[in-house]
Protein backbone atom coordinates (compact mmCIF):
# COMPACT_ATOMS: atom_id res chain seq x y z
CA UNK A 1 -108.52 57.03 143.46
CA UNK A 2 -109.75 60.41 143.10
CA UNK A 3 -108.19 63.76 144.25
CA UNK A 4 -111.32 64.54 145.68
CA UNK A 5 -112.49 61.28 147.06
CA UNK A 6 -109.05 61.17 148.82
CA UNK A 7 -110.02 64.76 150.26
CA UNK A 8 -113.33 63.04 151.96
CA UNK A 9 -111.76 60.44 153.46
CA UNK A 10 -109.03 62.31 155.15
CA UNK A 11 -111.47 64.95 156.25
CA UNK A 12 -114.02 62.07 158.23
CA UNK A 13 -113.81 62.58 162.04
CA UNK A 14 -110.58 60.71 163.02
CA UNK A 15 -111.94 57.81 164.46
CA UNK A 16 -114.37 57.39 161.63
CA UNK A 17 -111.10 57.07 159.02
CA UNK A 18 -109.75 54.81 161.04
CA UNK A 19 -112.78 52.51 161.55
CA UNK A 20 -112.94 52.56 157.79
CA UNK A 21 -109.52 51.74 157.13
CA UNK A 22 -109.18 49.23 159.76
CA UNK A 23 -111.95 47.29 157.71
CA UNK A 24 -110.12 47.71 154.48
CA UNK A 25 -106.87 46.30 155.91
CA UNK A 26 -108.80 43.41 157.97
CA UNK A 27 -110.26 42.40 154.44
CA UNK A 28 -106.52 42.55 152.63
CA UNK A 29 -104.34 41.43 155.62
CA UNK A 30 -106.49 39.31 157.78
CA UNK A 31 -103.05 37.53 159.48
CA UNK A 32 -101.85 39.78 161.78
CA UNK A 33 -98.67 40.00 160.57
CA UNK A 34 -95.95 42.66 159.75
CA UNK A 35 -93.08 42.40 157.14
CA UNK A 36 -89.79 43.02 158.73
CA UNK A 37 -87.44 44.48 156.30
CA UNK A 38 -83.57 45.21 156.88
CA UNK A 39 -81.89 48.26 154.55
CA UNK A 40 -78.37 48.75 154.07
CA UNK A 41 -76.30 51.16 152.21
CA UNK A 42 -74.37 49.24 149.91
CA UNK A 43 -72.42 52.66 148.66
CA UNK A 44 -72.57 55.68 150.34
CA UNK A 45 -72.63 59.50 149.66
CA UNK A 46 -71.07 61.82 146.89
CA UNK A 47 -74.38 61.43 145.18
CA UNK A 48 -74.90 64.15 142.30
CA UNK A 49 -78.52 64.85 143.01
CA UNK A 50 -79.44 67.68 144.81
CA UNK A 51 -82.66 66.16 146.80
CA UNK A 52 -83.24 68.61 149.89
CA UNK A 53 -84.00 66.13 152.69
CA UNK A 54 -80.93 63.60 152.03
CA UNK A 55 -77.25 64.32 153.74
CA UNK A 56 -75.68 61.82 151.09
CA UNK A 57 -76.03 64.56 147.92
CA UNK A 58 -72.34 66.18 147.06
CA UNK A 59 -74.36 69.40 147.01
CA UNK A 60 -74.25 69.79 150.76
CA UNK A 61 -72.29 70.10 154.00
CA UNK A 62 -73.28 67.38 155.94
CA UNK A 63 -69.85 65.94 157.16
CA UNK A 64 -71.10 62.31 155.94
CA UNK A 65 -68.11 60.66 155.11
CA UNK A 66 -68.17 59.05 151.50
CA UNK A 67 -68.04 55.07 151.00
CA UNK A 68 -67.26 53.05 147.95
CA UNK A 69 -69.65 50.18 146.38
CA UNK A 70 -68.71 47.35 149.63
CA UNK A 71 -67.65 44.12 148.51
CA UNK A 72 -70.50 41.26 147.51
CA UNK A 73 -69.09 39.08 150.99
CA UNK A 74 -69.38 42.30 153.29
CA UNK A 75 -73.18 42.99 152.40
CA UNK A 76 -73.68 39.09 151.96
CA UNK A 77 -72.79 38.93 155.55
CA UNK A 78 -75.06 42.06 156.69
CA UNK A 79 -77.98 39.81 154.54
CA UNK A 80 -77.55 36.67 156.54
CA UNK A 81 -77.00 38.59 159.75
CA UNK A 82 -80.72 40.55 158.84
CA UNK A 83 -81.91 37.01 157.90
CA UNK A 84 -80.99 35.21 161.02
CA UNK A 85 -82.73 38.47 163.24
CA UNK A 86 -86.10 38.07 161.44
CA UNK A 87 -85.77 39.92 158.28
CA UNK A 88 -87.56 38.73 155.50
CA UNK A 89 -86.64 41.41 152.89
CA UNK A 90 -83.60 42.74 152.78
CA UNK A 91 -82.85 46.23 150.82
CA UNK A 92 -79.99 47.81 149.38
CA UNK A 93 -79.29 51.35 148.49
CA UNK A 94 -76.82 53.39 146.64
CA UNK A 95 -76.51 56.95 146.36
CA UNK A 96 -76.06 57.28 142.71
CA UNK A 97 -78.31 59.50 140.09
CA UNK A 98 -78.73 56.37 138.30
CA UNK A 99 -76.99 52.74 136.74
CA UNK A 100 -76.23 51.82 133.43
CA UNK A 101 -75.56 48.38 131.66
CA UNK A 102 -72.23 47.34 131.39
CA UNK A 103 -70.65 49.18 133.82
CA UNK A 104 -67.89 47.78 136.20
CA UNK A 105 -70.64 48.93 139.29
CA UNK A 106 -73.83 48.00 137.68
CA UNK A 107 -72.57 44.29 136.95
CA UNK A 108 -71.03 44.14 140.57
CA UNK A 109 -73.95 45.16 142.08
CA UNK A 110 -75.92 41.99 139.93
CA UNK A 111 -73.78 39.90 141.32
CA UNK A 112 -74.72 41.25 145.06
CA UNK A 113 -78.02 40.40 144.31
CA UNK A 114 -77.43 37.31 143.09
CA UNK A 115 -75.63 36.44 146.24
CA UNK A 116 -78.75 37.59 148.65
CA UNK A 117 -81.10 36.39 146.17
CA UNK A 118 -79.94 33.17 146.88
CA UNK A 119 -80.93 33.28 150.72
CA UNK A 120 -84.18 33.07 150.07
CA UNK A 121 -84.87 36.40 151.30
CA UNK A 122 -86.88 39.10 149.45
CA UNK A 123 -84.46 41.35 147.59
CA UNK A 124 -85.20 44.91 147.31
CA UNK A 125 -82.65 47.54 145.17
CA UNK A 126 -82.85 51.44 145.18
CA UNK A 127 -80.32 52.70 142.58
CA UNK A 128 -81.28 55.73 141.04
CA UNK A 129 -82.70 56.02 137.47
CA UNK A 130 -83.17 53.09 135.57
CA UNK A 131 -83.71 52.11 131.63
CA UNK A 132 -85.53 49.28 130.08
CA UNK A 133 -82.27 47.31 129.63
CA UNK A 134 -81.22 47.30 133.65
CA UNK A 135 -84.54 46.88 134.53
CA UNK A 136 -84.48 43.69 133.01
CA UNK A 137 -80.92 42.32 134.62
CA UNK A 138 -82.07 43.69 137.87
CA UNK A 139 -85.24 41.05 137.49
CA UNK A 140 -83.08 38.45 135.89
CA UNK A 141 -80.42 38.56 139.11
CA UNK A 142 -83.45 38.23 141.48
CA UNK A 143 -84.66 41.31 142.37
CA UNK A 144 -88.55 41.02 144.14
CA UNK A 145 -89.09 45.12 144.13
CA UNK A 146 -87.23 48.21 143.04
CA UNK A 147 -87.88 51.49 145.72
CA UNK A 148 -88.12 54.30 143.72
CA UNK A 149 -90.15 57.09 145.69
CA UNK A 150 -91.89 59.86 144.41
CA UNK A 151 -91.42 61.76 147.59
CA UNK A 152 -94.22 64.52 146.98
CA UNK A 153 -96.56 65.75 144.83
CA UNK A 154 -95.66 66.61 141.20
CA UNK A 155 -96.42 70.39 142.23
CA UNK A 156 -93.85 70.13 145.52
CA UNK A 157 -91.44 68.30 143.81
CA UNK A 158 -89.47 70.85 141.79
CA UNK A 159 -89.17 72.96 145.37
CA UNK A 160 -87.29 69.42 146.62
CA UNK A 161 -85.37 68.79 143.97
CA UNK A 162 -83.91 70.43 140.76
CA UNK A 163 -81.52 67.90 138.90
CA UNK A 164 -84.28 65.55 137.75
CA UNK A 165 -88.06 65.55 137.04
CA UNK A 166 -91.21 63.67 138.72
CA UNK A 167 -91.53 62.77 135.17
CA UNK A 168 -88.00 60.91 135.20
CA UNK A 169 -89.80 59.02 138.22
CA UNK A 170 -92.35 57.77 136.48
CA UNK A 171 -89.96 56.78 133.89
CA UNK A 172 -88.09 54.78 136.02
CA UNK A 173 -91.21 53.25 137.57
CA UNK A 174 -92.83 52.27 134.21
CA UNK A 175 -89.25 50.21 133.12
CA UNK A 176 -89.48 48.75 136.65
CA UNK A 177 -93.52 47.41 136.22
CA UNK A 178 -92.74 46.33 132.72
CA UNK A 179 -89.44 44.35 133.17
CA UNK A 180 -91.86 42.51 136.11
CA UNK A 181 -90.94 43.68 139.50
CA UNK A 182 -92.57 44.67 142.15
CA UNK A 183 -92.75 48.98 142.32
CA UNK A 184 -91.78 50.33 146.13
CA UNK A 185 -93.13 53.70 146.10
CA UNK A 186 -94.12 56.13 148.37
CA UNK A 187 -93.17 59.37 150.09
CA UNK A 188 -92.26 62.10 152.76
CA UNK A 189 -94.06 63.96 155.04
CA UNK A 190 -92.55 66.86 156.43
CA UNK A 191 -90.31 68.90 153.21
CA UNK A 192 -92.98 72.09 153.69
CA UNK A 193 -95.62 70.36 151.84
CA UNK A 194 -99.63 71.18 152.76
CA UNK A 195 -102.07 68.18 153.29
CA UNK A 196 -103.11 68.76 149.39
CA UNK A 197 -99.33 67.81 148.02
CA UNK A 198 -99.40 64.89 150.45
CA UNK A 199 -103.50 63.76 148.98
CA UNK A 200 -101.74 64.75 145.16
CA UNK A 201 -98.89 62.48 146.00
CA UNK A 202 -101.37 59.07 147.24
CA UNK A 203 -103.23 60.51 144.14
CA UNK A 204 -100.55 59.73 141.70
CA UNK A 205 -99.63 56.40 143.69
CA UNK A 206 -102.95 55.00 143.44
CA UNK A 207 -103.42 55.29 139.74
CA UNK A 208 -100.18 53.59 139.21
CA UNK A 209 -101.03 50.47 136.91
CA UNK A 210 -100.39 48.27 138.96
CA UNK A 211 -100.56 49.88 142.36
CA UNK A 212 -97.03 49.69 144.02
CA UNK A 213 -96.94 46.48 145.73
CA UNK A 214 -95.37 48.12 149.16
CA UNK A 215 -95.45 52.03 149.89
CA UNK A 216 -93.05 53.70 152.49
CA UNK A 217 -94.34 56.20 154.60
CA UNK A 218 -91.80 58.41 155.57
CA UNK A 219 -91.31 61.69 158.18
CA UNK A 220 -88.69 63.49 157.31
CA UNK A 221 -85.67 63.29 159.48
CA UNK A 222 -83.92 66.57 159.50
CA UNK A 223 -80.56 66.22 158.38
CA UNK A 224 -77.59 68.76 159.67
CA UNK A 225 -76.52 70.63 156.55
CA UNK A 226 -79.64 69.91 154.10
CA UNK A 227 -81.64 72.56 153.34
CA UNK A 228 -84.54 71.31 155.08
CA UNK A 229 -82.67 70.79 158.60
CA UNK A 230 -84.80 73.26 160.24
CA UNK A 231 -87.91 71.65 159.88
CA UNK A 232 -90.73 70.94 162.27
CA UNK A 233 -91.47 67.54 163.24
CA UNK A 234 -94.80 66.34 161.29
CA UNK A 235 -97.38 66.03 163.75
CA UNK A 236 -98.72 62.43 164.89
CA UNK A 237 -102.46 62.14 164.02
CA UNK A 238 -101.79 64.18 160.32
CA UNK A 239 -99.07 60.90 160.06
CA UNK A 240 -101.75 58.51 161.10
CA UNK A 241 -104.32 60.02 159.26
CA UNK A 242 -102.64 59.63 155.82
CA UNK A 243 -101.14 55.75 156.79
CA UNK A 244 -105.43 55.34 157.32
CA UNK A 245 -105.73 57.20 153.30
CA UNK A 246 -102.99 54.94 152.01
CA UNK A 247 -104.61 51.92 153.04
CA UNK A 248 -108.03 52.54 151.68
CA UNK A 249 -106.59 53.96 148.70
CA UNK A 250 -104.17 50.99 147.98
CA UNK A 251 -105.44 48.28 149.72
CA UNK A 252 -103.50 45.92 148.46
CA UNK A 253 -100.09 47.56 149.35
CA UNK A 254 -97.71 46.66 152.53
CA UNK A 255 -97.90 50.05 154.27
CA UNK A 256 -95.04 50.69 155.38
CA UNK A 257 -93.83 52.90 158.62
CA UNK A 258 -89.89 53.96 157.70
CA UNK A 259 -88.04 56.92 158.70
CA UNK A 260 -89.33 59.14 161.38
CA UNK A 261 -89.95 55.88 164.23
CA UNK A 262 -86.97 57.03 166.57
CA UNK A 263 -89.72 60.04 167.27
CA UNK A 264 -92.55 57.58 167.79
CA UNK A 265 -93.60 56.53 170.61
CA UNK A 266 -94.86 53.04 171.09
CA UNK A 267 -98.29 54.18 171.34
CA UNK A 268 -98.09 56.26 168.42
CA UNK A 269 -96.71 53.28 166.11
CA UNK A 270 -99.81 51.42 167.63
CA UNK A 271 -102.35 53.81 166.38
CA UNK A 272 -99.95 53.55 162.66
CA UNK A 273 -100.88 49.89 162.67
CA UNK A 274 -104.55 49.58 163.33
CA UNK A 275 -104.42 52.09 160.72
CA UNK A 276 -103.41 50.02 157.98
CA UNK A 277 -99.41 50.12 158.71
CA UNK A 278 -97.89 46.26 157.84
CA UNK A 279 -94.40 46.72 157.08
CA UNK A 280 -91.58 48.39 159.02
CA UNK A 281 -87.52 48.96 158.35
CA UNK A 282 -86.09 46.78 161.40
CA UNK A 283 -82.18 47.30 161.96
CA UNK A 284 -80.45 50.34 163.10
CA UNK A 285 -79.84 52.47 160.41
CA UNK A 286 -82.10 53.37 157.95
CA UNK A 287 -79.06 54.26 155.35
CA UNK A 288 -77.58 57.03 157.42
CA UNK A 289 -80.31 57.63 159.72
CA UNK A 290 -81.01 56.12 163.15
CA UNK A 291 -83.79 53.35 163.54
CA UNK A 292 -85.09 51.91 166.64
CA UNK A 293 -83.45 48.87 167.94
CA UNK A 294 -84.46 45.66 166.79
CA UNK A 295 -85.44 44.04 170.11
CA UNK A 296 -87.22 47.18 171.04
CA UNK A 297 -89.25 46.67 167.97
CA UNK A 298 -89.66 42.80 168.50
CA UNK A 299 -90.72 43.80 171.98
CA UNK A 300 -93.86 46.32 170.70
CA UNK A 301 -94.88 43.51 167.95
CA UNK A 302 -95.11 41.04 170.84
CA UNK A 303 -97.59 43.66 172.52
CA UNK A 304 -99.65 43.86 170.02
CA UNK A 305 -99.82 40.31 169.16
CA UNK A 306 -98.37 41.12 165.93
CA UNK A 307 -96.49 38.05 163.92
CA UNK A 308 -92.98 38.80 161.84
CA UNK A 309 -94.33 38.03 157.78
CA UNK A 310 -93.18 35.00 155.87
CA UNK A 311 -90.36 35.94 153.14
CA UNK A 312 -92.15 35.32 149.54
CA UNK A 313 -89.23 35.93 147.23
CA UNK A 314 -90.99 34.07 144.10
CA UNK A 315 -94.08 35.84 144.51
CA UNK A 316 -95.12 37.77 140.90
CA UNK A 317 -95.44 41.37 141.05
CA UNK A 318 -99.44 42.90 140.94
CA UNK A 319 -100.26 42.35 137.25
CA UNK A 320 -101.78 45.35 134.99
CA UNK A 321 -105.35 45.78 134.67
CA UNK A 322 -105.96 46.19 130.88
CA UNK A 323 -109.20 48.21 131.80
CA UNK A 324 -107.33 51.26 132.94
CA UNK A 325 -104.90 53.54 131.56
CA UNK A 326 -101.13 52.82 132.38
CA UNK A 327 -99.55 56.14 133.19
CA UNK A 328 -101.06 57.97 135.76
CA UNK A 329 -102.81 61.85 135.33
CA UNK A 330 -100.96 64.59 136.29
């Protein structure tokens, strides 16, 4: 979609936005139901990139303490303890700049997922940078999506992060759609961007060929030591009214509501819903940030007469339409 036609939607009276984009999501997700996802940080901190917002980069003073790669039965039990609480995708993380083939971590962390793979669970990876090679074993050991966000606009980005590209994104992102998984892909609001980086940003996610098959929606969560850990909290309706943008934009896409919930109120998560939200993290811990407690969340799904979503681990990832261009304009 359209820089500008994303511009017209976000600027219709609020009510009006969301009346539109409750009709788009009624049309794509008629069911009522939200995915559940569990993430877990499968090695933690000492990462070499020097992103702004996260307290696991070795460039800052954040007192996180450092953790190596855990062992295939530690996260295997964290997977069938997600599992057994309702999860139906579980994600892993590690703070690295990127994996390579052949490597003593990249072939342990294929056999992880060949482990939660086998629980019949959605399995979702976030590694870093990725070529054409590891693409390919990630899809081979099971992986259903790779998260790779693009955080911002292209314009923002080099003001949140210096020791990589939004080109090297995309990379990644293109070996991901062509080795045949799903793309995870979104953003987040909050890193002293204007409403224009955060239209720019659904701009560059909607002409994705094919659209990302789930997109994160993310308010920053001010971490102590980061350069951004002054920053305001985003304000409620600007979060609502770009979860509304995202869903007529990509309808196709779970939406989904990730960091920035402990904030929320239940009425507030309400309004992200009938906007178009359908996915949420469910756990504690969203990697090293706080998340609100799983019965709590349960409990507000149950007052909305909301359902948990069906795993679908051998479902294909969106196929590429032929009729438009692959890469997306910058």
């Amino acid at each position: 979609m359209r820089y500008s036609d994303l511009r017209a939607h976000y600027r219709l009276p609020f009510f009006d936005l969301l009346k539109e984009a409750r009709a788009v999501h009624e049309e794509q997700w008629p069911e009522n139901e939200v995915q559940l996802c569990t993430l877990l940080s499968i090695k933690t901190g000492g990462c070499s990139e020097d992103c702004a917002y996260c307290s696991q980069s070795a460039h800052y003073d954040t007192g996180l303490e450092k953790e190596v790669l855990m062992d295939k039965g530690q996260v295997l039990e964290r997977a069938e303890a997600a599992r057994a609480n309702g999860s139906t995708r579980f994600c892993m993380g590690a703070a690295w700049k990127g994996v390579r083939e052949g490597t003593e971590n990249f072939n342990h962390v294929l056999e992880i997922v060949r482990s939660v793979a086998s629980l019949g669970m959605e399995v979702c990876v976030t590694l870093g940078e990725l070529g054409p090679s590891e693409a390919n074993k990630l899809r081979e050991a099971g992986v259903t999506a790779y998260n790779h966000n693009i955080d911002t606009s292209p314009e923002h980005y080099p003001n949140i992060v210096s020791t990589h590209t939004f080109e090297d994104r995309l990379a990644t992102i293109r070996n991901v759609q062509d080795a045949g998984m799903s793309v995870c892909c979104g953003g987040i609001l909050g890193m002293g961007e204007d409403v224009d980086d955060r239209l720019r940003m659904l701009e560059i996610l909607s002409q994705f060929n094919p659209q990302p098959e789930s997109v994160p929606i993310n308010s920053l969560i001010p971490m102590p030591g980061t350069p951004l850990e002054n920053t305001e909290p985003v304000d409620t309706f600007d979060l609502v009214r770009l979860i509304a943008v995202t869903r007529i934009a990509i309808p196709k896409a779970k939406v989904r509501l990730s960091a920035g919930r402990t904030r929320m109120s239940d009425e507030a998560q309400a309004l992200c819903f009938f906007a178009g939200a359908n996915s949420i993290f469910y756990g504690d811990k969203l990697l090293t940030a706080p998340n609100p407690r799983s019965h709590a969340d349960i409990q507000l799904l149950e007052k909305l007469d909301l359902h948990p979503q069906a795993p679908d681990p051998g479902k294909e990832a969106p196929e590429t339409d032929t009729s438009r261009p692959l890469e997306p304009s910058l």
